[in-house]
Protein backbone atom coordinates (compact mmCIF):
# COMPACT_ATOMS: atom_id res chain seq x y z
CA UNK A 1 0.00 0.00 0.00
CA UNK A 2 1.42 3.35 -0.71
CA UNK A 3 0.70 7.06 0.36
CA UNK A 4 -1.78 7.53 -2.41
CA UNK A 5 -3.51 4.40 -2.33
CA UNK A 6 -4.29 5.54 1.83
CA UNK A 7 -5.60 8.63 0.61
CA UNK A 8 -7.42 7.52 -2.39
CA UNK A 9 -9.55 4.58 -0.12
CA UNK A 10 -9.82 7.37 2.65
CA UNK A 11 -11.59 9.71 0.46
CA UNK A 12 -13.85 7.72 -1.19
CA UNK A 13 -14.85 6.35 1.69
CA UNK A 14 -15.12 9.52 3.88
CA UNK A 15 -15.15 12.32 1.64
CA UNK A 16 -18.68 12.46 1.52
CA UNK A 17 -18.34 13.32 5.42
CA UNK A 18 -16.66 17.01 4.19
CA UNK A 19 -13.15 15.69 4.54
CA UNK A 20 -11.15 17.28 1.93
CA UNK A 21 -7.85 15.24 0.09
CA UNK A 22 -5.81 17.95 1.96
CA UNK A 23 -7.17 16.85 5.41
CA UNK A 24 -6.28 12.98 4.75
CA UNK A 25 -2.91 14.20 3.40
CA UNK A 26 -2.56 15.86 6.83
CA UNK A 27 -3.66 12.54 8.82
CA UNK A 28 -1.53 10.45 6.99
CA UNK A 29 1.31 13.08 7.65
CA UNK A 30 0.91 12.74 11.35
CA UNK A 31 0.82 8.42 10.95
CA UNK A 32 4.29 8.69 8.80
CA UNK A 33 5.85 11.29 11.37
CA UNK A 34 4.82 8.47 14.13
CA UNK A 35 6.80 6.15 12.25
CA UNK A 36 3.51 3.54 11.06
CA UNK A 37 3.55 2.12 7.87
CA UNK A 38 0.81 2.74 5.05
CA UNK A 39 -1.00 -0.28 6.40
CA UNK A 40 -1.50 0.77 9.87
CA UNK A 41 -2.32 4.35 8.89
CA UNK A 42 -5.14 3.32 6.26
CA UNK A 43 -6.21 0.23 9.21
CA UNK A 44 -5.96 3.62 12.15
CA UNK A 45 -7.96 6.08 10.06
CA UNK A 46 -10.61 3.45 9.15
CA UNK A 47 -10.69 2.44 12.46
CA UNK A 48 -11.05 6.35 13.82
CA UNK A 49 -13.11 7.80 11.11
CA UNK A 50 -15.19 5.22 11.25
CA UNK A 51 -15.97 5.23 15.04
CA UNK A 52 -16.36 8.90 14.62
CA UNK A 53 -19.00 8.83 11.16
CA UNK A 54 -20.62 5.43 12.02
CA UNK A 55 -19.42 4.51 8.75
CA UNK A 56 -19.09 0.39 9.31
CA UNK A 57 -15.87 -0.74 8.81
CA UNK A 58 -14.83 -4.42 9.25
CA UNK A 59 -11.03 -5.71 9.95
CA UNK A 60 -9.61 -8.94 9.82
CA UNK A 61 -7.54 -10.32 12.69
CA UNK A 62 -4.24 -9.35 10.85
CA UNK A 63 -5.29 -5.62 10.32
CA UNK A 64 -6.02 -5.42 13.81
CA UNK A 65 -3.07 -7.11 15.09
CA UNK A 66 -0.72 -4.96 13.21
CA UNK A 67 -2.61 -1.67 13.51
CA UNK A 68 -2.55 -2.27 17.46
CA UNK A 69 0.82 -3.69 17.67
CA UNK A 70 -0.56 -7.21 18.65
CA UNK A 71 -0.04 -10.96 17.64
CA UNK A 72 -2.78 -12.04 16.01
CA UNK A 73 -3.21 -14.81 18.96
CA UNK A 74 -3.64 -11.87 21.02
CA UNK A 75 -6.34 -10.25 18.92
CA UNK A 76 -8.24 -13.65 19.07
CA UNK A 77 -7.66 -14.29 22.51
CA UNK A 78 -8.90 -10.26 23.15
CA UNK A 79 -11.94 -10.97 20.66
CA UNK A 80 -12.96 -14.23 22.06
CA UNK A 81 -13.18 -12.42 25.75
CA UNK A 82 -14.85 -9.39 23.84
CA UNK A 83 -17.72 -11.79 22.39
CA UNK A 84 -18.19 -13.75 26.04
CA UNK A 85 -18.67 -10.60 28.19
CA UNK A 86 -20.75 -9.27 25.39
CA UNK A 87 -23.16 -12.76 25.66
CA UNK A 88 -22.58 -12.74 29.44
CA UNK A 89 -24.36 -8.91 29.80
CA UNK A 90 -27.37 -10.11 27.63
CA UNK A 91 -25.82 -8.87 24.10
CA UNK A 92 -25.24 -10.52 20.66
CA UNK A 93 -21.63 -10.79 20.16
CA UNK A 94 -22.64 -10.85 16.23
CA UNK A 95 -23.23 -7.07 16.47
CA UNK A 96 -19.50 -6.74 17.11
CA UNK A 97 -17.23 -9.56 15.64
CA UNK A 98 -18.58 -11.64 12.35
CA UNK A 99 -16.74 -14.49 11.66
CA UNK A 100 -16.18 -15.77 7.90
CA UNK A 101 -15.65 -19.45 7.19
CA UNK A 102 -12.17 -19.14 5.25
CA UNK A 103 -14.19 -21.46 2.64
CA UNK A 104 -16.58 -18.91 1.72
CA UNK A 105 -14.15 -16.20 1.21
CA UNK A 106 -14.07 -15.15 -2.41
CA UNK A 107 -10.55 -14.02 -4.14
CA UNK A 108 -10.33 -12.35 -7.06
CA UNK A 109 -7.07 -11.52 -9.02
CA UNK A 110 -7.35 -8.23 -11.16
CA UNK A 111 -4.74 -7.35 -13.83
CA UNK A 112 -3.15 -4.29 -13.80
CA UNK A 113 -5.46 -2.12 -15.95
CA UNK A 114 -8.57 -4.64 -15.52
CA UNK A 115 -10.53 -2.24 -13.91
CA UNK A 116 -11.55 0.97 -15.81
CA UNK A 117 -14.32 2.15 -14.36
């Protein structure tokens, strides 16, 4: 992922929310001067633009445990006690954490230039 692709995914996401390219350029500024890589910016601005639009955004395990600075046995461990306090207090853990059967994921492979619209 590079600088542009962060901003490009930001803004089409969120610029409908009256950010402008030049306020993503300035968020991503702040993640590079902090050292994160293009992955953990896009993964951090998702995750805080999201929370603060209630624009859903969903994350695997491996874009959570690098945006927090985790092992992924971590996140799973942390998710798994997420989802039983959330059933134990009378709440549906599906409302928060959605699990995907790795056979029902779909891949696709695009060619450079394969999308033109």
């Amino acid at each position: 992922m590079t600088r542009e692709d962060v901003i490009i995914n930001i803004m089409h996401t969120y610029g409908k929310y009256g950010y402008s390219r030049k306020d993503v350029e300035e968020m991503v500024a702040s993640g590079e001067a902090h050292g994160f890589s293009y992955q953990t910016i896009y993964t951090g601005l998702r995750m805080s633009l999201g929370d603060f639009t209630g624009e859903e955004e969903h994350f695997t395990v491996s874009e959570m445990a690098e945006a927090l600075g985790e092992s992924e046995e971590n996140i799973v461990k942390q998710i798994e006690e997420m989802k039983k306090d959330i059933e134990e207090s009378g709440g549906d853990a599906q409302d928060y954490v959605k699990e995907i059967d790795p056979e029902e994921v779909q891949r696709f492979i695009v060619m450079p230039g394969g999308l033109t619209s």
